[in-house]
PDB file of N, CA and C in Angstrom:
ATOM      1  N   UNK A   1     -22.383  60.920 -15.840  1.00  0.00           N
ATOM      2  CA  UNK A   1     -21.317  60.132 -16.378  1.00  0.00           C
ATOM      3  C   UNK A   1     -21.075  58.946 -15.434  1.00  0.00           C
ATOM      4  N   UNK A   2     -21.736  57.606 -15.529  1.00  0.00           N
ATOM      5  CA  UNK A   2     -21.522  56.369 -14.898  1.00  0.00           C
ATOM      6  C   UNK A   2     -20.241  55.713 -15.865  1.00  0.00           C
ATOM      7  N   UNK A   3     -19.361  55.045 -14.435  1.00  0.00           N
ATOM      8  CA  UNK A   3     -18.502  54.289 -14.932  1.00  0.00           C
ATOM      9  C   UNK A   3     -17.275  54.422 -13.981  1.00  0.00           C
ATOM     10  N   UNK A   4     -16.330  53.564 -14.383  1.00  0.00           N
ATOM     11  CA  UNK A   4     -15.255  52.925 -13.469  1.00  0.00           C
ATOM     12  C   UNK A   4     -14.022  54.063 -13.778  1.00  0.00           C
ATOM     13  N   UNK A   5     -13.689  54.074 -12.872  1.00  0.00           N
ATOM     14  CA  UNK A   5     -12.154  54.401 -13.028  1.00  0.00           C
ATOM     15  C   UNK A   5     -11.151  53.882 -12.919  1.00  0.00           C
ATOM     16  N   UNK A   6     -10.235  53.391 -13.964  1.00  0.00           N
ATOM     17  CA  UNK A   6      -9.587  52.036 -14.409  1.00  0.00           C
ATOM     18  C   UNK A   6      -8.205  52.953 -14.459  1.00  0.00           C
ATOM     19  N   UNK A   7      -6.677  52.149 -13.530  1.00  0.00           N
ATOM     20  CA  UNK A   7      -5.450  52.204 -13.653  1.00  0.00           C
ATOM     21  C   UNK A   7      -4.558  51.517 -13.921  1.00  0.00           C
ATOM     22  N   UNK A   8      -4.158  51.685 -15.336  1.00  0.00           N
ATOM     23  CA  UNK A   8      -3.450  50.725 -15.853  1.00  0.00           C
ATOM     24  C   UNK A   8      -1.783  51.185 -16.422  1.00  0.00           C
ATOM     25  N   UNK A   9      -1.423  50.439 -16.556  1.00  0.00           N
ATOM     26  CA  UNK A   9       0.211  51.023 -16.845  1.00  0.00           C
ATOM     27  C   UNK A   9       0.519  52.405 -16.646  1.00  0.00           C
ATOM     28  N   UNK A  10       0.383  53.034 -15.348  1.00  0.00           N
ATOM     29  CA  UNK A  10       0.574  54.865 -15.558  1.00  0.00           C
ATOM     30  C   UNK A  10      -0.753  55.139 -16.028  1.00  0.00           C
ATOM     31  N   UNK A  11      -1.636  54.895 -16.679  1.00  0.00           N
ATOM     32  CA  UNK A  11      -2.768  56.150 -17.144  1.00  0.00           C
ATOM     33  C   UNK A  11      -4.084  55.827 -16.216  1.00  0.00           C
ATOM     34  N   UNK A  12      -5.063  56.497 -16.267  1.00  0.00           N
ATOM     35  CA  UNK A  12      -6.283  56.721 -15.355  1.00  0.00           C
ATOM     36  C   UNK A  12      -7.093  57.079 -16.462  1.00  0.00           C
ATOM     37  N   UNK A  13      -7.887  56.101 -16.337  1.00  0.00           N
ATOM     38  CA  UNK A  13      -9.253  56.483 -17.434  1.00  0.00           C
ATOM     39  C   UNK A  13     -10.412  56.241 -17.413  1.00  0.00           C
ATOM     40  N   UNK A  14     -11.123  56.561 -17.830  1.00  0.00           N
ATOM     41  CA  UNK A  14     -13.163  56.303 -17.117  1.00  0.00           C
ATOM     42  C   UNK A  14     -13.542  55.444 -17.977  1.00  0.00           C
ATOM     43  N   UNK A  15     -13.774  54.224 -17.560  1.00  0.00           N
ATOM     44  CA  UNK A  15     -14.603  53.213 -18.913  1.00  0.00           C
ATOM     45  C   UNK A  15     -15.871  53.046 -18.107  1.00  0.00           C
ATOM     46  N   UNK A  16     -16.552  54.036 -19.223  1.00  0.00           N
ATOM     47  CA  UNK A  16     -18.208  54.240 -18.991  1.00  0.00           C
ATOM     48  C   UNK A  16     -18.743  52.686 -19.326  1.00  0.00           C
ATOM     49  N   UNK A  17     -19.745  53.196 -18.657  1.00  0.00           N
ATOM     50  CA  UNK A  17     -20.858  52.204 -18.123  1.00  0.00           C
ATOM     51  C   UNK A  17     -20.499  50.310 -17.082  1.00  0.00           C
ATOM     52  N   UNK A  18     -19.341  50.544 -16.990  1.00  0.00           N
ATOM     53  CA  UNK A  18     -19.151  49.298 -16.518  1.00  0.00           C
ATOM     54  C   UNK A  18     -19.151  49.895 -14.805  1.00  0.00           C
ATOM     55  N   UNK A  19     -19.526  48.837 -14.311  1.00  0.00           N
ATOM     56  CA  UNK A  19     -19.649  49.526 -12.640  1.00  0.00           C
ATOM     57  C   UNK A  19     -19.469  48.012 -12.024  1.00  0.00           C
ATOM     58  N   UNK A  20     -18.332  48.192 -10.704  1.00  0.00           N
ATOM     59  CA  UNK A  20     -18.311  47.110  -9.883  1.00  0.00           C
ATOM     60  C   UNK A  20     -19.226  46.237  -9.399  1.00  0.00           C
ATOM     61  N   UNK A  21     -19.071  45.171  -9.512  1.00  0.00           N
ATOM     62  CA  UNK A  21     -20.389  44.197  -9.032  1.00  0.00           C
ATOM     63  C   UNK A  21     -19.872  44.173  -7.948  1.00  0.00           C
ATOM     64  N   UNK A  22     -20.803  44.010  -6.481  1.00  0.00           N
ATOM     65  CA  UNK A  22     -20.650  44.117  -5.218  1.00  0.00           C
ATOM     66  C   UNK A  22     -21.087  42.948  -5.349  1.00  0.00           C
ATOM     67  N   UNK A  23     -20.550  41.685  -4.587  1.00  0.00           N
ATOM     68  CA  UNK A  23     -20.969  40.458  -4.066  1.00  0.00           C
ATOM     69  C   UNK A  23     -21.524  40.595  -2.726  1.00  0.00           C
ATOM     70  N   UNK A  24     -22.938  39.983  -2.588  1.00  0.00           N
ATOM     71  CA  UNK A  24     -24.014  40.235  -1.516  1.00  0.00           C
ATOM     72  C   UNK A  24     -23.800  38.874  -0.353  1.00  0.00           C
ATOM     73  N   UNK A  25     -23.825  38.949   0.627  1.00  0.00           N
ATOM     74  CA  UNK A  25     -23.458  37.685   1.454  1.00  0.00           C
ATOM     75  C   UNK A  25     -24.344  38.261   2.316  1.00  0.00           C
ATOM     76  N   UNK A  26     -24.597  36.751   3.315  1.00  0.00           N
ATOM     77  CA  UNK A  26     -26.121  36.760   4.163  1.00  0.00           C
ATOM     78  C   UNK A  26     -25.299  36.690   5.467  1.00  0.00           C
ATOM     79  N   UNK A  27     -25.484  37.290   6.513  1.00  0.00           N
ATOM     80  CA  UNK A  27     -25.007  37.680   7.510  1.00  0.00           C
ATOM     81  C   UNK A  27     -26.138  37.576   8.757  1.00  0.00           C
ATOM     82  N   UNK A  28     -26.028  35.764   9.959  1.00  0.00           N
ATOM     83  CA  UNK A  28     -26.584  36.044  11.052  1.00  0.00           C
ATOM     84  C   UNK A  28     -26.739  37.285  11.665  1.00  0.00           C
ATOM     85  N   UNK A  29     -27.623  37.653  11.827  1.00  0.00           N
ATOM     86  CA  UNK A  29     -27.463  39.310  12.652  1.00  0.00           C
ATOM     87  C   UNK A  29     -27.235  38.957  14.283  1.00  0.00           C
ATOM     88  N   UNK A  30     -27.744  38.115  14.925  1.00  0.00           N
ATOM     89  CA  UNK A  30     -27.554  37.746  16.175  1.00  0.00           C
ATOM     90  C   UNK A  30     -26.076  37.525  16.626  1.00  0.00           C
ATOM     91  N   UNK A  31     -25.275  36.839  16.000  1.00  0.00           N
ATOM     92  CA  UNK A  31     -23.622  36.586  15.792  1.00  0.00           C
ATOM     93  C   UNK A  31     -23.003  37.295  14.808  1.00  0.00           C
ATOM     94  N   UNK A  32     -23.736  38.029  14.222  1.00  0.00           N
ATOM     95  CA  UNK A  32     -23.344  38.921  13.126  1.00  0.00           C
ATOM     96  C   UNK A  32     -21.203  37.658  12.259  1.00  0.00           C
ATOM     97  N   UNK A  33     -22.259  36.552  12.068  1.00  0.00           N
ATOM     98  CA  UNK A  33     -21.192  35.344  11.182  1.00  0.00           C
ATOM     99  C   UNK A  33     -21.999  35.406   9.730  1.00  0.00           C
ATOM    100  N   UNK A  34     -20.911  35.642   9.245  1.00  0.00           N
ATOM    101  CA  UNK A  34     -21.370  35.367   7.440  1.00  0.00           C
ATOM    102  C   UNK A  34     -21.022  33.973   7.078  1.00  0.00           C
ATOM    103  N   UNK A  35     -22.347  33.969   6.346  1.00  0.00           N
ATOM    104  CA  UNK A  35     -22.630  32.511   6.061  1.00  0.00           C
ATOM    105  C   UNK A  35     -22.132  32.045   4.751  1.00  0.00           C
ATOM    106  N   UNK A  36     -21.001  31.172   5.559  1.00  0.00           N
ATOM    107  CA  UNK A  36     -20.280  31.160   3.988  1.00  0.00           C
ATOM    108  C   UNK A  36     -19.843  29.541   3.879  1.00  0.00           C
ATOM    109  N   UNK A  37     -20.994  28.505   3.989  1.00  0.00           N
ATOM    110  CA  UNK A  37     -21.127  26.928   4.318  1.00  0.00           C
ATOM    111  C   UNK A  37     -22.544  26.954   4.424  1.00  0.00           C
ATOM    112  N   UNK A  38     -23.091  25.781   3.443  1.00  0.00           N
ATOM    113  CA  UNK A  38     -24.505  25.137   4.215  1.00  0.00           C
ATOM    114  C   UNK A  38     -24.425  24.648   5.623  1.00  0.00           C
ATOM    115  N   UNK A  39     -23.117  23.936   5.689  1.00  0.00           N
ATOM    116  CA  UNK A  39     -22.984  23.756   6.870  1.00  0.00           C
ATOM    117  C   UNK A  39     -23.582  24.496   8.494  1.00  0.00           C
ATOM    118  N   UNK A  40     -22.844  25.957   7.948  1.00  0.00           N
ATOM    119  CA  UNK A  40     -22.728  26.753   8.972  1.00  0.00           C
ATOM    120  C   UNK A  40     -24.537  27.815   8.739  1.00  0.00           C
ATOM    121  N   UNK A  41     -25.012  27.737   7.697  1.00  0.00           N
ATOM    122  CA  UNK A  41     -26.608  28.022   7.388  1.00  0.00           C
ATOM    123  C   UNK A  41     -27.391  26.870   8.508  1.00  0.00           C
ATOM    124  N   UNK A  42     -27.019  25.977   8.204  1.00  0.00           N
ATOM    125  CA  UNK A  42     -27.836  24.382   8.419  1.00  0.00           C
ATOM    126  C   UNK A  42     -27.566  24.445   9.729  1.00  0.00           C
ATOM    127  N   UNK A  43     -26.736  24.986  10.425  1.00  0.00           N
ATOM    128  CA  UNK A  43     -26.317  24.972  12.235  1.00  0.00           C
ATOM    129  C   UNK A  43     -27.724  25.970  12.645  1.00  0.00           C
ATOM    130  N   UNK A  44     -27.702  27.138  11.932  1.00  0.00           N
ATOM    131  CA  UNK A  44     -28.347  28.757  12.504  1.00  0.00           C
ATOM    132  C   UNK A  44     -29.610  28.264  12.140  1.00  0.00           C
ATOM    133  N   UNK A  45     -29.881  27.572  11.121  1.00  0.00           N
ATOM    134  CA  UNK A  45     -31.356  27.491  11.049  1.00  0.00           C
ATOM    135  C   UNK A  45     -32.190  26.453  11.788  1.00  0.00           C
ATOM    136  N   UNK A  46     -31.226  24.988  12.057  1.00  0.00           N
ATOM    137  CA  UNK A  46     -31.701  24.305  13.135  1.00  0.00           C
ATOM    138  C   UNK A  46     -32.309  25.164  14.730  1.00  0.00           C
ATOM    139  N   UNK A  47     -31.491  25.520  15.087  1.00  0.00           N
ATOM    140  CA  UNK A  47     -31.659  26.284  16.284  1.00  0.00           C
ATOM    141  C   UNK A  47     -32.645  27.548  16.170  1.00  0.00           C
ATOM    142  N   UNK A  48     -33.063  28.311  15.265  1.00  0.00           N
ATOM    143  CA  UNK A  48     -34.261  28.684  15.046  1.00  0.00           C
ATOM    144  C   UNK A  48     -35.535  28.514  14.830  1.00  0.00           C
ATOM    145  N   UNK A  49     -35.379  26.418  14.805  1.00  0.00           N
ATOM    146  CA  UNK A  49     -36.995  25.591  14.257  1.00  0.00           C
ATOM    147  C   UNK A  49     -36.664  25.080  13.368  1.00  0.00           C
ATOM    148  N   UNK A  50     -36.050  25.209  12.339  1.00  0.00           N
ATOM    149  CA  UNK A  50     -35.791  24.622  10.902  1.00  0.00           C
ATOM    150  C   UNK A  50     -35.574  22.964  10.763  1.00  0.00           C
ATOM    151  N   UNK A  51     -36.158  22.557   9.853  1.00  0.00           N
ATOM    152  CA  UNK A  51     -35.609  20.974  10.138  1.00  0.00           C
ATOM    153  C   UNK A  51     -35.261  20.685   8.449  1.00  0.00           C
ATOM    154  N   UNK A  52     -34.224  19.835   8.129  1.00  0.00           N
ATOM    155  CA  UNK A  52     -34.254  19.171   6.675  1.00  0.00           C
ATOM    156  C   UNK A  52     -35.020  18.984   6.282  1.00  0.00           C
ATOM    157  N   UNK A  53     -35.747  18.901   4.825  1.00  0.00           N
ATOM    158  CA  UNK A  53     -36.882  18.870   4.502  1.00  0.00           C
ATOM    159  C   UNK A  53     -36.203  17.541   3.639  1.00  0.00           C
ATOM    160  N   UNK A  54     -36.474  16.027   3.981  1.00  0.00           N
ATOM    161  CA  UNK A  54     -36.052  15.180   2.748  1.00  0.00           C
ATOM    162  C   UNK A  54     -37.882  14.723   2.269  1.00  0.00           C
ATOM    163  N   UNK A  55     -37.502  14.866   0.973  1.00  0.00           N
ATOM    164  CA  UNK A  55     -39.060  14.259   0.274  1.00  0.00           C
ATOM    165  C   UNK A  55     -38.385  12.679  -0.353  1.00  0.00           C
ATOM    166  N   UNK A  56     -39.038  11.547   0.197  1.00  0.00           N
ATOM    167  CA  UNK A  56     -38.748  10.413  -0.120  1.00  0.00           C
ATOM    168  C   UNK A  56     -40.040   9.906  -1.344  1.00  0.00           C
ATOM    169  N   UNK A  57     -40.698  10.624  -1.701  1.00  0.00           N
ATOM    170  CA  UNK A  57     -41.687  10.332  -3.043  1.00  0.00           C
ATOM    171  C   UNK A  57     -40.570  10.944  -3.971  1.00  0.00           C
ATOM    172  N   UNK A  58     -40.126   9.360  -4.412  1.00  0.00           N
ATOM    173  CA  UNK A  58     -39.317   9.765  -5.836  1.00  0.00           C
ATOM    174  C   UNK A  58     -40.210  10.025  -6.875  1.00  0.00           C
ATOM    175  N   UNK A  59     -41.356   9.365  -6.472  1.00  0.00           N
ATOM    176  CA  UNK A  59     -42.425   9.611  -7.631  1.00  0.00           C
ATOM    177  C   UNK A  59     -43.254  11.084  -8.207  1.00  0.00           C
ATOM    178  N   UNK A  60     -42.968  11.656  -7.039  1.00  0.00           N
ATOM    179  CA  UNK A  60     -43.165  13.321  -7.253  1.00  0.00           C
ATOM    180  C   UNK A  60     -42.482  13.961  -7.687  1.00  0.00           C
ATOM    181  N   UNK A  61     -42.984  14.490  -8.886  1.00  0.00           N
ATOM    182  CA  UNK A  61     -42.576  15.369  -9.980  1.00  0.00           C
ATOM    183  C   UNK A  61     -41.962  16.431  -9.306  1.00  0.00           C
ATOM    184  N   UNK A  62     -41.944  17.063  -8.455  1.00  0.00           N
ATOM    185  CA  UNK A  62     -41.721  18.201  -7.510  1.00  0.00           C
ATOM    186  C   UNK A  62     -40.421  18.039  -7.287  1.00  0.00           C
ATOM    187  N   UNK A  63     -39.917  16.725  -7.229  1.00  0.00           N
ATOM    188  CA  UNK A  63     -38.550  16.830  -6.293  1.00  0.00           C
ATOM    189  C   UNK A  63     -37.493  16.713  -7.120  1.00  0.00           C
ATOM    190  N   UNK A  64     -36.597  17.274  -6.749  1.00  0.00           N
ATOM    191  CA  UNK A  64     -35.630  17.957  -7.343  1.00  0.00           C
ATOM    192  C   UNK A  64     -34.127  17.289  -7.040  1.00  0.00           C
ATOM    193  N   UNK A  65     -33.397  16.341  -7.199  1.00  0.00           N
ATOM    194  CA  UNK A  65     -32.317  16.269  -6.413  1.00  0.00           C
ATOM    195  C   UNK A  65     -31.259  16.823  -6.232  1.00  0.00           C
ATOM    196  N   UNK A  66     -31.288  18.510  -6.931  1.00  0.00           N
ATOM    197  CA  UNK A  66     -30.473  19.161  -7.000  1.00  0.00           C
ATOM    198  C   UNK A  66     -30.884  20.334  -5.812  1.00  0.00           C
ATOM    199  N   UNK A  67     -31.574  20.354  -5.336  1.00  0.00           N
ATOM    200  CA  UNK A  67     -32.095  21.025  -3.894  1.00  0.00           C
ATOM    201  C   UNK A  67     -31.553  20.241  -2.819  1.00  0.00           C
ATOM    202  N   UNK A  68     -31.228  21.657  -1.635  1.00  0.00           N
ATOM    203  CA  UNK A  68     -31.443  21.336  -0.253  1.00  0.00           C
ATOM    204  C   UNK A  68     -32.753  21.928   0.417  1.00  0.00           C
ATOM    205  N   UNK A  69     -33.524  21.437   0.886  1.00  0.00           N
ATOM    206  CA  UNK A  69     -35.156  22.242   1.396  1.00  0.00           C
ATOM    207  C   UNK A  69     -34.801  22.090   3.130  1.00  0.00           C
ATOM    208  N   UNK A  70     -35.421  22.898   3.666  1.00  0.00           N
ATOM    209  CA  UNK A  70     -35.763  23.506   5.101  1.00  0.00           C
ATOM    210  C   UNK A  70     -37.432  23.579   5.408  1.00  0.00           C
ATOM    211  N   UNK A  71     -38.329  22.895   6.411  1.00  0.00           N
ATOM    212  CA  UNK A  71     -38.820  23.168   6.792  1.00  0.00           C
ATOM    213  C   UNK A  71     -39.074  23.577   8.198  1.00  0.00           C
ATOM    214  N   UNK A  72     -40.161  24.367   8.390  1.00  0.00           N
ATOM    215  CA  UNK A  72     -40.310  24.754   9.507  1.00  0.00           C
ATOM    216  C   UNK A  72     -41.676  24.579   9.948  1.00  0.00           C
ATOM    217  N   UNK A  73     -41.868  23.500  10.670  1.00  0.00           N
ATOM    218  CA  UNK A  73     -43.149  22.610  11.230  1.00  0.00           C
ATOM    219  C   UNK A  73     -44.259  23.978  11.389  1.00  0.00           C
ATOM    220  N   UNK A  74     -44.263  24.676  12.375  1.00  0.00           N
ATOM    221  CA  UNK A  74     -45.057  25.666  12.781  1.00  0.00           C
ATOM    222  C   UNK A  74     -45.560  26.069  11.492  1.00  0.00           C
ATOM    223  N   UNK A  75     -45.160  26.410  10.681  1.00  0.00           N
ATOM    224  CA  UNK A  75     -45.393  26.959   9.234  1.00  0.00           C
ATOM    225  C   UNK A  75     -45.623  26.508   7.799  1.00  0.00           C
ATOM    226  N   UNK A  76     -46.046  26.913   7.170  1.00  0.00           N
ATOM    227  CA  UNK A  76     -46.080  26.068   5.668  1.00  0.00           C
ATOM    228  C   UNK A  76     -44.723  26.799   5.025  1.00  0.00           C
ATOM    229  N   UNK A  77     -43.670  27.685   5.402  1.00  0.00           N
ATOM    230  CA  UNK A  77     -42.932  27.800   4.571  1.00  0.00           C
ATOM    231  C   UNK A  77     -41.433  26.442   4.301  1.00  0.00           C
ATOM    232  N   UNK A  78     -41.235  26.881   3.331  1.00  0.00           N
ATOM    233  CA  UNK A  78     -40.144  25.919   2.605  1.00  0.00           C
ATOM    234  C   UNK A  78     -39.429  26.795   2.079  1.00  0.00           C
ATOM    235  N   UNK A  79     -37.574  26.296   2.323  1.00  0.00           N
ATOM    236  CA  UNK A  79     -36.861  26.940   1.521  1.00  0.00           C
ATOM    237  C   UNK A  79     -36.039  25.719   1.246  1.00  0.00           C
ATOM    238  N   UNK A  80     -36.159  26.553  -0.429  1.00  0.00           N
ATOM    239  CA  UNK A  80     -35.362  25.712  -1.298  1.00  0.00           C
ATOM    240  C   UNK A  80     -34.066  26.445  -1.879  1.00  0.00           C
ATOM    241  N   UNK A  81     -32.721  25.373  -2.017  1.00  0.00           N
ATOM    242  CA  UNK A  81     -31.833  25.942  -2.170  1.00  0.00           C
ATOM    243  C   UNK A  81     -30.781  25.028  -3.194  1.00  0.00           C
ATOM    244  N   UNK A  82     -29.983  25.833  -3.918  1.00  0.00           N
ATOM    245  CA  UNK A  82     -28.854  24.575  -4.808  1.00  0.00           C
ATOM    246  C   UNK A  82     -28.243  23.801  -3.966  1.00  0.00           C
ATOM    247  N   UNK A  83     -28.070  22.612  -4.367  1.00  0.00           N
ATOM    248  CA  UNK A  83     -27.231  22.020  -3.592  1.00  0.00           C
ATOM    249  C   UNK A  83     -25.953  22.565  -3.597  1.00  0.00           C
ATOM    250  N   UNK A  84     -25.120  22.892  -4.547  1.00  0.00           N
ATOM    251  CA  UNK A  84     -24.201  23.816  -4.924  1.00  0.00           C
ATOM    252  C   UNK A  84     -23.955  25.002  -4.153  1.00  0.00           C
ATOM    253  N   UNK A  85     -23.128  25.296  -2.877  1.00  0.00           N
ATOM    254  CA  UNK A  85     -23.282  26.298  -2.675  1.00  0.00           C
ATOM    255  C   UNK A  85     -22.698  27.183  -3.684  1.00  0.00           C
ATOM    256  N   UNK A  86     -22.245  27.195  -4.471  1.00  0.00           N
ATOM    257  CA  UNK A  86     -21.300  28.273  -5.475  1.00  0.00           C
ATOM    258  C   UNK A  86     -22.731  28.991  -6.421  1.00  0.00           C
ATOM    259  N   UNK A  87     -23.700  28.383  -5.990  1.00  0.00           N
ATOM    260  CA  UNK A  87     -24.839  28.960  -7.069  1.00  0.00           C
ATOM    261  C   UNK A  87     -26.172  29.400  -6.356  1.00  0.00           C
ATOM    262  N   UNK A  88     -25.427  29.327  -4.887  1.00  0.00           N
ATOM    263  CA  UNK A  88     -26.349  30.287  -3.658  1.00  0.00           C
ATOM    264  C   UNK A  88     -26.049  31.492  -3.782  1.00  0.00           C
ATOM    265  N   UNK A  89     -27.529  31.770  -4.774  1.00  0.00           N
ATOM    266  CA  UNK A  89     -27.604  33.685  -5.147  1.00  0.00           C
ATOM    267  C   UNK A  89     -28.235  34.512  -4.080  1.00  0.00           C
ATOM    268  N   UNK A  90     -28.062  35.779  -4.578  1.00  0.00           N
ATOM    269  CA  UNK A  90     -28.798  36.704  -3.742  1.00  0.00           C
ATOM    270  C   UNK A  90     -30.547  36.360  -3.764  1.00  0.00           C
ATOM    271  N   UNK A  91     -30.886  35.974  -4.696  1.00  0.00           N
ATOM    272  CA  UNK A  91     -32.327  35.565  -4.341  1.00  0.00           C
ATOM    273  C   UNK A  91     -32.444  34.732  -3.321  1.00  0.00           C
ATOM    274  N   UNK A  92     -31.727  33.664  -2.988  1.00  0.00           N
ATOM    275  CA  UNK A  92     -32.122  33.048  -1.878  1.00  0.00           C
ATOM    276  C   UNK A  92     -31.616  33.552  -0.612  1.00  0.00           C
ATOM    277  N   UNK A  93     -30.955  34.056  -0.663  1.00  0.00           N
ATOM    278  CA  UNK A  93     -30.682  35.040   0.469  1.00  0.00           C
ATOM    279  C   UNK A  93     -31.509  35.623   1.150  1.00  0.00           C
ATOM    280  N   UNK A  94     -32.274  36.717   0.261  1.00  0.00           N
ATOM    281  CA  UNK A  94     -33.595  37.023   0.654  1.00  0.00           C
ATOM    282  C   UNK A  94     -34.456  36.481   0.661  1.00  0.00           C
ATOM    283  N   UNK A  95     -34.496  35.215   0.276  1.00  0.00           N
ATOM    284  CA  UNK A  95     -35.762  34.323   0.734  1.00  0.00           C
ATOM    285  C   UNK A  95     -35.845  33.623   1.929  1.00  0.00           C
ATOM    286  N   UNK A  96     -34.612  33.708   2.309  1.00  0.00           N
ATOM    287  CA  UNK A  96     -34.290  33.275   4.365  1.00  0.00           C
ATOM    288  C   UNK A  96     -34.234  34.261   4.547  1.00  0.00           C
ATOM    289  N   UNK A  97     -34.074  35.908   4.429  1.00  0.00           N
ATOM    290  CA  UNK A  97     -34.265  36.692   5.245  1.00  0.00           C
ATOM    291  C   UNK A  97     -36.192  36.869   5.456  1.00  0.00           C
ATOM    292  N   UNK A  98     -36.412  36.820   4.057  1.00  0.00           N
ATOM    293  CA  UNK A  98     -38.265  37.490   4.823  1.00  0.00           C
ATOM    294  C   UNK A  98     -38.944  36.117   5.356  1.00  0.00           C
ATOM    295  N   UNK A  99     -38.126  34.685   5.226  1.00  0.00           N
ATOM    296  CA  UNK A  99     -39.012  33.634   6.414  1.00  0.00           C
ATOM    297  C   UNK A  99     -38.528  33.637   7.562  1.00  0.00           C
ATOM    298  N   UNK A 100     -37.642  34.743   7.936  1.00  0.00           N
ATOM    299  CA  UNK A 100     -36.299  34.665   9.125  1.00  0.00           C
ATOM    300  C   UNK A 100     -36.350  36.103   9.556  1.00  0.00           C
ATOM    301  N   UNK A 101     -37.762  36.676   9.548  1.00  0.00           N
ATOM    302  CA  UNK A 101     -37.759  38.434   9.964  1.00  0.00           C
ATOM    303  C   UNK A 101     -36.730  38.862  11.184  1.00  0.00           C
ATOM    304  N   UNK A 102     -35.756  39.326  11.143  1.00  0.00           N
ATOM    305  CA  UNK A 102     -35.693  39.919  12.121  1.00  0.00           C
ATOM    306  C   UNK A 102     -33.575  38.793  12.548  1.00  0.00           C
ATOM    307  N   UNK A 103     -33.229  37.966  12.055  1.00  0.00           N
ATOM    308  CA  UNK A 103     -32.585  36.826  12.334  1.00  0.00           C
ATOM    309  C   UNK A 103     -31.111  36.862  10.743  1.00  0.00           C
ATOM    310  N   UNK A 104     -31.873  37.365   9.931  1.00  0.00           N
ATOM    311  CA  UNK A 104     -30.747  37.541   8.611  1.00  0.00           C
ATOM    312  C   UNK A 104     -30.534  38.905   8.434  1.00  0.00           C
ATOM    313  N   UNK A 105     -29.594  39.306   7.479  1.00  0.00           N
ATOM    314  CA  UNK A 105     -29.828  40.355   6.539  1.00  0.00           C
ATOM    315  C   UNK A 105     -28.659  40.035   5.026  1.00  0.00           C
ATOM    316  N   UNK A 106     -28.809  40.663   4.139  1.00  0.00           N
ATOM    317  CA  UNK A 106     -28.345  40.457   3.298  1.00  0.00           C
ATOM    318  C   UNK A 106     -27.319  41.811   3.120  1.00  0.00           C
ATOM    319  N   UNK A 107     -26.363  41.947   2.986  1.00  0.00           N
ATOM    320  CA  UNK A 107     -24.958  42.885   2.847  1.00  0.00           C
ATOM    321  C   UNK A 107     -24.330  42.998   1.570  1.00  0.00           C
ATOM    322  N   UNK A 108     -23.984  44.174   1.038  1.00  0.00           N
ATOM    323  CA  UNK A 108     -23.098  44.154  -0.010  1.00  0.00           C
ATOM    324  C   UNK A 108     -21.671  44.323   0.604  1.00  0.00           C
ATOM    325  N   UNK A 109     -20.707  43.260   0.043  1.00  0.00           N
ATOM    326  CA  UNK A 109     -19.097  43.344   0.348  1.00  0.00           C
ATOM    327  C   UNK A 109     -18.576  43.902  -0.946  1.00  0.00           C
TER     328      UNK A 109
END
């Protein structure tokens, strides 16, 4: 039997199948600071290697101006992200944690 247990005016009742969404936030593990600003992403990842990634070929189909990108010279990886932080999902979360082994983790609050 999945489902919530809901209290409303005096009564207690099980409304099946609905279950709390846990909101996931990305958490420096080194400062153990949740990252809750590009800003404050864009500080932690500088200091790990990371540099802005600006692509000035407007002519490339690729670019997006609704992205923020990160590169990291040593590497061919790229992370791409909304400019929007309000639409920084858990997918990208984990996509700076596995180019960031050991430096992120991702948390349910």
């Amino acid at each position: 039997m999945a489902g919530v247990w809901m209290f409303n005016n005096g009564v207690v009742r099980l409304v099946e199948g609905e279950c709390p969404r846990r909101r996931k936030v990305l958490i420096h593990v080194a400062s153990g600071e949740v990252i809750t600003s590009y800003s404050v992403l864009e500080r932690i990842l500088l200091s790990l290697g990371w540099e802005r990634y600006y692509n000035v070929d407007y002519d490339d189909h690729d670019h997006d101006p609704n992205l923020i990108q990160f590169h990291k010279a040593s590497t061919i990886h790229l992370i791409s992200l909304p400019r929007d932080f309000n639409k920084f999902k858990s997918i990208h979360m984990y996509d700076i944690v596995v180019k960031n082994r050991n430096e992120f983790e991702v948390r349910d609050i």
